[in-house]
N, C-alpha and C. Protein backbone atom coordinates (compact mmCIF):
# COMPACT_ATOMS: atom_id res chain seq x y z
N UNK A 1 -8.80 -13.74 -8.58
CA UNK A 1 -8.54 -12.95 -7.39
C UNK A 1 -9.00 -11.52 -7.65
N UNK A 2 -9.55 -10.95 -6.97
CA UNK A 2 -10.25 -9.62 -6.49
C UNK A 2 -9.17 -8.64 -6.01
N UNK A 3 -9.07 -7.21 -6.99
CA UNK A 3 -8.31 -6.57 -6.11
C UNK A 3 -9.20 -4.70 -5.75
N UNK A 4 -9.33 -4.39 -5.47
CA UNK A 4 -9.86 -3.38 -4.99
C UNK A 4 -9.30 -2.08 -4.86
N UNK A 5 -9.16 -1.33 -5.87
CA UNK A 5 -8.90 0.03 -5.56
C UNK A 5 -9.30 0.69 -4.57
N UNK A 6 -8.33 1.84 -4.28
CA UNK A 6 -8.62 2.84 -2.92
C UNK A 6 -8.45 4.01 -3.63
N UNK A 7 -9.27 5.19 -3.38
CA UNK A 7 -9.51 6.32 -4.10
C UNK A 7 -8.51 7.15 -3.81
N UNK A 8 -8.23 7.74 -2.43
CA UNK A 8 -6.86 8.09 -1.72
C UNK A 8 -5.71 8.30 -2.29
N UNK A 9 -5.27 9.34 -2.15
CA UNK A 9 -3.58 9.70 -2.07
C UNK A 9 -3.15 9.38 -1.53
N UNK A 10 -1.73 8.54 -0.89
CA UNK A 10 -1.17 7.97 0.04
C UNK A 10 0.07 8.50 0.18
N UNK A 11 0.89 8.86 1.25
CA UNK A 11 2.28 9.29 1.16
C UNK A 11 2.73 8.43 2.47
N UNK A 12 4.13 7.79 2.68
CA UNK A 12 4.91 6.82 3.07
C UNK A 12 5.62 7.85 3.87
N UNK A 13 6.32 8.39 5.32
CA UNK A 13 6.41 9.14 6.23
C UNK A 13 7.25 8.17 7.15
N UNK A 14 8.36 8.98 7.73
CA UNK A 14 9.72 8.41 9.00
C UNK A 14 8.74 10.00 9.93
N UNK A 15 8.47 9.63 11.10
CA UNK A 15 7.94 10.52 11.88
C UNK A 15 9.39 10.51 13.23
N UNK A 16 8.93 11.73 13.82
CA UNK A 16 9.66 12.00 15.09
C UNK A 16 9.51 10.55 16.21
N UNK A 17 7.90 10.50 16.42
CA UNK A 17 7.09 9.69 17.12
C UNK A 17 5.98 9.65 16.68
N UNK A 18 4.82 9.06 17.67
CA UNK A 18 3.58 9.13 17.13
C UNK A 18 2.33 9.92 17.38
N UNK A 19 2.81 10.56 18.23
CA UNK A 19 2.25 11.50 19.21
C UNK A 19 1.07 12.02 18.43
N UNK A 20 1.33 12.83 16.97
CA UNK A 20 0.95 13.52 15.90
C UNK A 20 -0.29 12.77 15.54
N UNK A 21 -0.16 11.31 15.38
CA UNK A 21 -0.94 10.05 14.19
C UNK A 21 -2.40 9.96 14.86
N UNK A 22 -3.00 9.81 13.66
CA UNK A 22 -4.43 9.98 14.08
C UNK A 22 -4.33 8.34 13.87
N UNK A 23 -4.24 7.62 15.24
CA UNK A 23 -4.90 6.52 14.83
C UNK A 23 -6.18 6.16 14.57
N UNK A 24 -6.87 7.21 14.65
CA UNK A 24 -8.78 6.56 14.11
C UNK A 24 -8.67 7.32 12.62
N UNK A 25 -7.93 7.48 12.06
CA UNK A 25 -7.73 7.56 10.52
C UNK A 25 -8.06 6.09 9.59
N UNK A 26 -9.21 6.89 8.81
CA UNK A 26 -9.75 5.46 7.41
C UNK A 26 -8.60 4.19 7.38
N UNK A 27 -7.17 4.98 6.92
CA UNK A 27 -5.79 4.26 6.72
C UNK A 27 -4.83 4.65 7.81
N UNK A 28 -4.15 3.78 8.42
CA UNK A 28 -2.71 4.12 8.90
C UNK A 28 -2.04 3.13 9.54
N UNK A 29 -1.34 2.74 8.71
CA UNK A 29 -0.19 1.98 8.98
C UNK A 29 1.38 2.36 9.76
N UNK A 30 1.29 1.69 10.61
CA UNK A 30 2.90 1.50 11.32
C UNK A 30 3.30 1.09 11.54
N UNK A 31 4.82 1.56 11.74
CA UNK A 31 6.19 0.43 11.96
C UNK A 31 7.06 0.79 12.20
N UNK A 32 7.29 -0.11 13.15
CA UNK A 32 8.56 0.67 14.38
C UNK A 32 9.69 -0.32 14.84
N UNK A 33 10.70 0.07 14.66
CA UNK A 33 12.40 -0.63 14.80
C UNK A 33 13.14 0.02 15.38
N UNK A 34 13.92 -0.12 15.30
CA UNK A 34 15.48 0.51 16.26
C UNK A 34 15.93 1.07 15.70
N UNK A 35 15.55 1.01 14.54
CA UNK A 35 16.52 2.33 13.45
C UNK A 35 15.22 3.72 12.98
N UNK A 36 13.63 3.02 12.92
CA UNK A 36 12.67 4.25 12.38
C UNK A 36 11.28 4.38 13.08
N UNK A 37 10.80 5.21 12.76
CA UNK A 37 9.01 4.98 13.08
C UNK A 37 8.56 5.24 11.88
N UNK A 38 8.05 4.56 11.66
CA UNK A 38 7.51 4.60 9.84
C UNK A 38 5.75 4.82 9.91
N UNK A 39 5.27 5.53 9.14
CA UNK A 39 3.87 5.57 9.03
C UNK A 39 3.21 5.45 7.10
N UNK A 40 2.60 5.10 7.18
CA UNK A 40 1.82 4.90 5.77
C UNK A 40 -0.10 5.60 5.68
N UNK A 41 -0.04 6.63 5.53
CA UNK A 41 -1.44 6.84 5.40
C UNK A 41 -1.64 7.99 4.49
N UNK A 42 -3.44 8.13 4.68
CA UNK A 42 -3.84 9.55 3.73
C UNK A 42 -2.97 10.46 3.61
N UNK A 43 -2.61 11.18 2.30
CA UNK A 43 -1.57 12.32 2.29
C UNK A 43 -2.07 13.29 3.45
N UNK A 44 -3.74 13.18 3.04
CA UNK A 44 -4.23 14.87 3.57
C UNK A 44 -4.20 14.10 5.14
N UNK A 45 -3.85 12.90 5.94
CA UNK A 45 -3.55 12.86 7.00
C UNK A 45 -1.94 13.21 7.57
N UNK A 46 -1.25 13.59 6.99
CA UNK A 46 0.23 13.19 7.35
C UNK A 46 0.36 13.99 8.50
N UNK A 47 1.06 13.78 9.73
CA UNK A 47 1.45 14.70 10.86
C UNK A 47 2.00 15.95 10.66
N UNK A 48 2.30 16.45 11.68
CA UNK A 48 3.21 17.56 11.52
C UNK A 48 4.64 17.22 12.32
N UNK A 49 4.59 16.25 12.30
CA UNK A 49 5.86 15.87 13.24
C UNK A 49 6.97 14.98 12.37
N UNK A 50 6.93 15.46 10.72
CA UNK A 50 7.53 14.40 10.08
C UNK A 50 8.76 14.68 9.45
N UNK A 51 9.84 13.51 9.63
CA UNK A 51 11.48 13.80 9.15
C UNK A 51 11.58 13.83 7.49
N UNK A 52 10.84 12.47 7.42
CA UNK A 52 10.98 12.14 6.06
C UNK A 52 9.46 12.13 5.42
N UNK A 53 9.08 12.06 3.98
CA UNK A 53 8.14 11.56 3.31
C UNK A 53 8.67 11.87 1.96
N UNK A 54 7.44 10.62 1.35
CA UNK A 54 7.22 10.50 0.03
C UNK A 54 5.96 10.55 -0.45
N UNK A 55 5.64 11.59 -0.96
CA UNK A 55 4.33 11.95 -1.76
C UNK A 55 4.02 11.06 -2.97
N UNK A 56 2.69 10.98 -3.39
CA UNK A 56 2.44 10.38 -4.44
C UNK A 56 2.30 9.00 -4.97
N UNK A 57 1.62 8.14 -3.84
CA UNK A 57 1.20 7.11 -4.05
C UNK A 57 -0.33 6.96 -4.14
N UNK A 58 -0.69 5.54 -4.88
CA UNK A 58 -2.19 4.98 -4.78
C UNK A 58 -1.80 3.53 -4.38
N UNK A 59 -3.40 3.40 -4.09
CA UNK A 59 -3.08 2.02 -3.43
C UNK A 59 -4.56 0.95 -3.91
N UNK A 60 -4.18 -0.10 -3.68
CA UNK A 60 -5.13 -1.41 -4.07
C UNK A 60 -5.01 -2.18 -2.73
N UNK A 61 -5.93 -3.26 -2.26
CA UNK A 61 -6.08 -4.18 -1.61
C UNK A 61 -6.57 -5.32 -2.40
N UNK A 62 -5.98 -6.54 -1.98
CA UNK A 62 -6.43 -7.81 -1.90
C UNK A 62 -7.67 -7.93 -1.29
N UNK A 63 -9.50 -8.01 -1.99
CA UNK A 63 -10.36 -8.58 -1.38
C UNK A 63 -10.28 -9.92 -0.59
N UNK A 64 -11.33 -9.70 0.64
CA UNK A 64 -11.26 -10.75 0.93
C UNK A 64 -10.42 -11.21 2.34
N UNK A 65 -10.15 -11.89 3.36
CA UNK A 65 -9.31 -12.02 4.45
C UNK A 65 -8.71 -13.33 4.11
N UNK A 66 -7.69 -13.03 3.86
CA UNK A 66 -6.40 -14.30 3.36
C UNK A 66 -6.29 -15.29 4.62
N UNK A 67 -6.25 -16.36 4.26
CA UNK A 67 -6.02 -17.37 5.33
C UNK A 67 -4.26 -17.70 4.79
N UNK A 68 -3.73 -17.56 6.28
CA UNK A 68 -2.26 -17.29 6.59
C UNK A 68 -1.46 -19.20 5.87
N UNK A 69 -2.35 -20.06 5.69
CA UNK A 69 -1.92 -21.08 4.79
C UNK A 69 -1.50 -20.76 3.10
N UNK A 70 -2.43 -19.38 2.64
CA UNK A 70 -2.04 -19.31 1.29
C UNK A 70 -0.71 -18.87 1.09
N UNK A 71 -0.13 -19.46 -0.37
CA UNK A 71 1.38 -18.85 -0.49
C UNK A 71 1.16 -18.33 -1.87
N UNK A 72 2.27 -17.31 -1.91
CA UNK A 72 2.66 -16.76 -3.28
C UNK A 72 1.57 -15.78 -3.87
N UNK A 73 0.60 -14.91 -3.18
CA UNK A 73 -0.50 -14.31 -3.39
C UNK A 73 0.44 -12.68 -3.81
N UNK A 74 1.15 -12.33 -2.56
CA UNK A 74 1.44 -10.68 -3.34
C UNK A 74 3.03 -11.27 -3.95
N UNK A 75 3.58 -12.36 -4.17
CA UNK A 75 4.78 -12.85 -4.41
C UNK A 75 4.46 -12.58 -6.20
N UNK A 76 3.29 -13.42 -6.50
CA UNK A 76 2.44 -13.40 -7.89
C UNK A 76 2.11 -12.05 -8.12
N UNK A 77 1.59 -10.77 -7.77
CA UNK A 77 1.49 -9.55 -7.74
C UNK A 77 3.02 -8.62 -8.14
N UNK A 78 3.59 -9.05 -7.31
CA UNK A 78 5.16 -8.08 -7.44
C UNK A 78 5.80 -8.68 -8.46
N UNK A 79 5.44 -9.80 -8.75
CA UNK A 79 6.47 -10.61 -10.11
C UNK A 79 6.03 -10.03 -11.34
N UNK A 80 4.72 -9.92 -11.43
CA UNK A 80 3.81 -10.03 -12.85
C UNK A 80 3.75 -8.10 -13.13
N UNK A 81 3.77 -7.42 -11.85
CA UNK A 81 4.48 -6.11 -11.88
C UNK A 81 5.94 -5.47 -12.31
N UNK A 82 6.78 -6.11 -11.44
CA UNK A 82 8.47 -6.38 -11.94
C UNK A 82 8.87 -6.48 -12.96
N UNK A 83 8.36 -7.41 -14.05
CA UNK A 83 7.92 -7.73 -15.48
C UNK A 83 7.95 -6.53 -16.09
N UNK A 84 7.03 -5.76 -15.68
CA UNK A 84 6.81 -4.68 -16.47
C UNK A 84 7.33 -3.33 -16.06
N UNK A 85 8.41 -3.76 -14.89
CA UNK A 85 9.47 -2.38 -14.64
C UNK A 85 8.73 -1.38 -13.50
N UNK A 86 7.49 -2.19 -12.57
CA UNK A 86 6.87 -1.46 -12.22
C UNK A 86 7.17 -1.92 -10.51
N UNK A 87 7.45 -0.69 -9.92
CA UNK A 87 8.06 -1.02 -8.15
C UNK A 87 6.50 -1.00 -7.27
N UNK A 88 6.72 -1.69 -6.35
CA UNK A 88 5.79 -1.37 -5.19
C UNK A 88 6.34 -1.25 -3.71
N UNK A 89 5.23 -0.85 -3.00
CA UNK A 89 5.74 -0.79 -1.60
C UNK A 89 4.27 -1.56 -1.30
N UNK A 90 4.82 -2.77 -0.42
CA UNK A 90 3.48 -3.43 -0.03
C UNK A 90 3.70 -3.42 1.68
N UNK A 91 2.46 -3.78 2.11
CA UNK A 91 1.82 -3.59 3.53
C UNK A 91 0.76 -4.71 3.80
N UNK A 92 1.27 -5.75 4.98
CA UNK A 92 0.50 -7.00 4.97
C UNK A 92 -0.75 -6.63 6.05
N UNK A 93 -1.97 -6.94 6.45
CA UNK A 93 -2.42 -6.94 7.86
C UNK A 93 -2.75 -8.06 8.31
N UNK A 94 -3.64 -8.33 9.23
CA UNK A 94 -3.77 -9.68 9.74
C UNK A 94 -4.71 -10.39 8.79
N UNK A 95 -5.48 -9.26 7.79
CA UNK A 95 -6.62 -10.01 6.63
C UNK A 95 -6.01 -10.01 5.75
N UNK A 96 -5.46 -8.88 5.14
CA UNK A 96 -5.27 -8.96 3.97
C UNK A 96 -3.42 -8.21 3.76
N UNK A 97 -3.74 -8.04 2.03
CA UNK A 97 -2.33 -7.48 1.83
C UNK A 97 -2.88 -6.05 1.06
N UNK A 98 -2.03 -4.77 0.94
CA UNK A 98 -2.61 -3.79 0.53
C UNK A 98 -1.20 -3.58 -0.59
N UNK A 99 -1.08 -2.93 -1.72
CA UNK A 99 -0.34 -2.38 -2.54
C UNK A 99 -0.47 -0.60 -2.69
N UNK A 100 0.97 -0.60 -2.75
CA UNK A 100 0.92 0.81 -3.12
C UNK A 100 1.83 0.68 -4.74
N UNK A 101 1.42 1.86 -4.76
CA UNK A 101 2.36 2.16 -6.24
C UNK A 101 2.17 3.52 -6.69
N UNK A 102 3.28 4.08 -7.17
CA UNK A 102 3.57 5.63 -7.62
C UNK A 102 2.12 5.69 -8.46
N UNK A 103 1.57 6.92 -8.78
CA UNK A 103 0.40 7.37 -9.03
C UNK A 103 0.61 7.41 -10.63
N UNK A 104 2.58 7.38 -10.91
CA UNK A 104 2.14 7.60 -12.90
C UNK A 104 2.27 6.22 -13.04
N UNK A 105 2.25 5.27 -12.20
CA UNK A 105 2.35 3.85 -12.72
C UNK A 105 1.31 2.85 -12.61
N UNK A 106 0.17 3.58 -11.87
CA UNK A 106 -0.95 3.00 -10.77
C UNK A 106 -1.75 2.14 -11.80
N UNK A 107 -2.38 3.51 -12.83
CA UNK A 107 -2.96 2.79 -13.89
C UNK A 107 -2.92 2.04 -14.37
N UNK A 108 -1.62 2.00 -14.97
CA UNK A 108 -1.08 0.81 -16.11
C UNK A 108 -0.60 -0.36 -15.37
N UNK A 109 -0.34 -0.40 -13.91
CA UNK A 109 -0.12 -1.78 -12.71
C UNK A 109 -1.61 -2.17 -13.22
N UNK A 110 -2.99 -1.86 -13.18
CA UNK A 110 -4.21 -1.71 -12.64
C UNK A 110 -4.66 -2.78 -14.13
N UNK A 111 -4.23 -2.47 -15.24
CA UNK A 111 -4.20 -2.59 -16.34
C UNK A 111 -3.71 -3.95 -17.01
N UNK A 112 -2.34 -4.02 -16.51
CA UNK A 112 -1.47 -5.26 -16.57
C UNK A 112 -2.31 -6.21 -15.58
N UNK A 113 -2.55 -6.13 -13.76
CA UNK A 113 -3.31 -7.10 -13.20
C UNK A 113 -4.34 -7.57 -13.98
N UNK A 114 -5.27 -6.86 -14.36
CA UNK A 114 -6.51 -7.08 -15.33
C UNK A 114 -6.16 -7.79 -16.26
N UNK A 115 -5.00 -7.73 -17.19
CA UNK A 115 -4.90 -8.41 -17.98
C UNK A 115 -4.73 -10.09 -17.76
N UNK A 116 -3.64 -10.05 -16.85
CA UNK A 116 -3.09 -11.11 -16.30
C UNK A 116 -4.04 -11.57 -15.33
N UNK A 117 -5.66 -11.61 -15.51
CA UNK A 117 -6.40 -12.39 -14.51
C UNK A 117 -7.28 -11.68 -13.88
N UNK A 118 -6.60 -10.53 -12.74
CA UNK A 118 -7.15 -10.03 -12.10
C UNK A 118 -8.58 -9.45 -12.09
N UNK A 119 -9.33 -9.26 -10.82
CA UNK A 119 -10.75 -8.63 -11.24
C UNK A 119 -10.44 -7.07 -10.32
N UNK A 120 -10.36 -6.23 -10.99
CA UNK A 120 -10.40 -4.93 -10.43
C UNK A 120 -11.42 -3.87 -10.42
N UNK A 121 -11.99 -3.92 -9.02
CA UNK A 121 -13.23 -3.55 -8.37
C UNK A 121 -12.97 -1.82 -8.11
N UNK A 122 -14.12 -1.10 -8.18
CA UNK A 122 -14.05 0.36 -7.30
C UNK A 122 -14.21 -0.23 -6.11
């Protein structure tokens, strides 16, 4: 399995609304409930309309567009991470799955996948 680094700073954001969000941004993810409006994108994108954030993520993708029959793809990712004491925040789309992970842990996640199989692409 192919995983693909993203060069990007990423920071994880509870916004007012969305008013702010550049949806024609490279990255941006959202998500919206009854309790938040959540956004996920470029640091140097973040709104100005924001309650909460967390600075200091990188991120990887799953090459490739997953067919919704496969199982246990980021299940195998977060386990073989977990192992090694290492958290993520993941983000599914309709192709693929994307990983984030704190920036002092990115490497050595990047490191461990590789070991354990993975092919990790620029």
């Amino acid at each position: 399995m192919e995983i693909k680094k993203l060069n990007q700073d990423f920071t994880l954001c509870k916004v007012v609304d969305y008013s702010f969000v550049n949806l024609n941004a490279e990255y941006c993810f959202i998500g919206k409930t009854d309790e938040e409006k959540s956004l996920v994108c470029v640091t140097s994108d973040v709104p100005q309309n924001v309650i909460e954030r967390d600075d200091g993520w990188k991120c990887f993708r799953i090459q490739g567009v997953l067919d919704f029959s496969l199982i246990g793809i980021l299940s195998k990712i977060a386990g073989i991470l977990s192992e090694n004491s290492i958290s993520i925040f993941a983000i599914s789309t309709y192709n693929t799955d994307y990983v984030l992970i704190k920036k002092e842990n990115y490497q050595k996640a990047l490191d461990i996948l590789k070991n354990s199989g993975y092919e990790v692409v620029e």
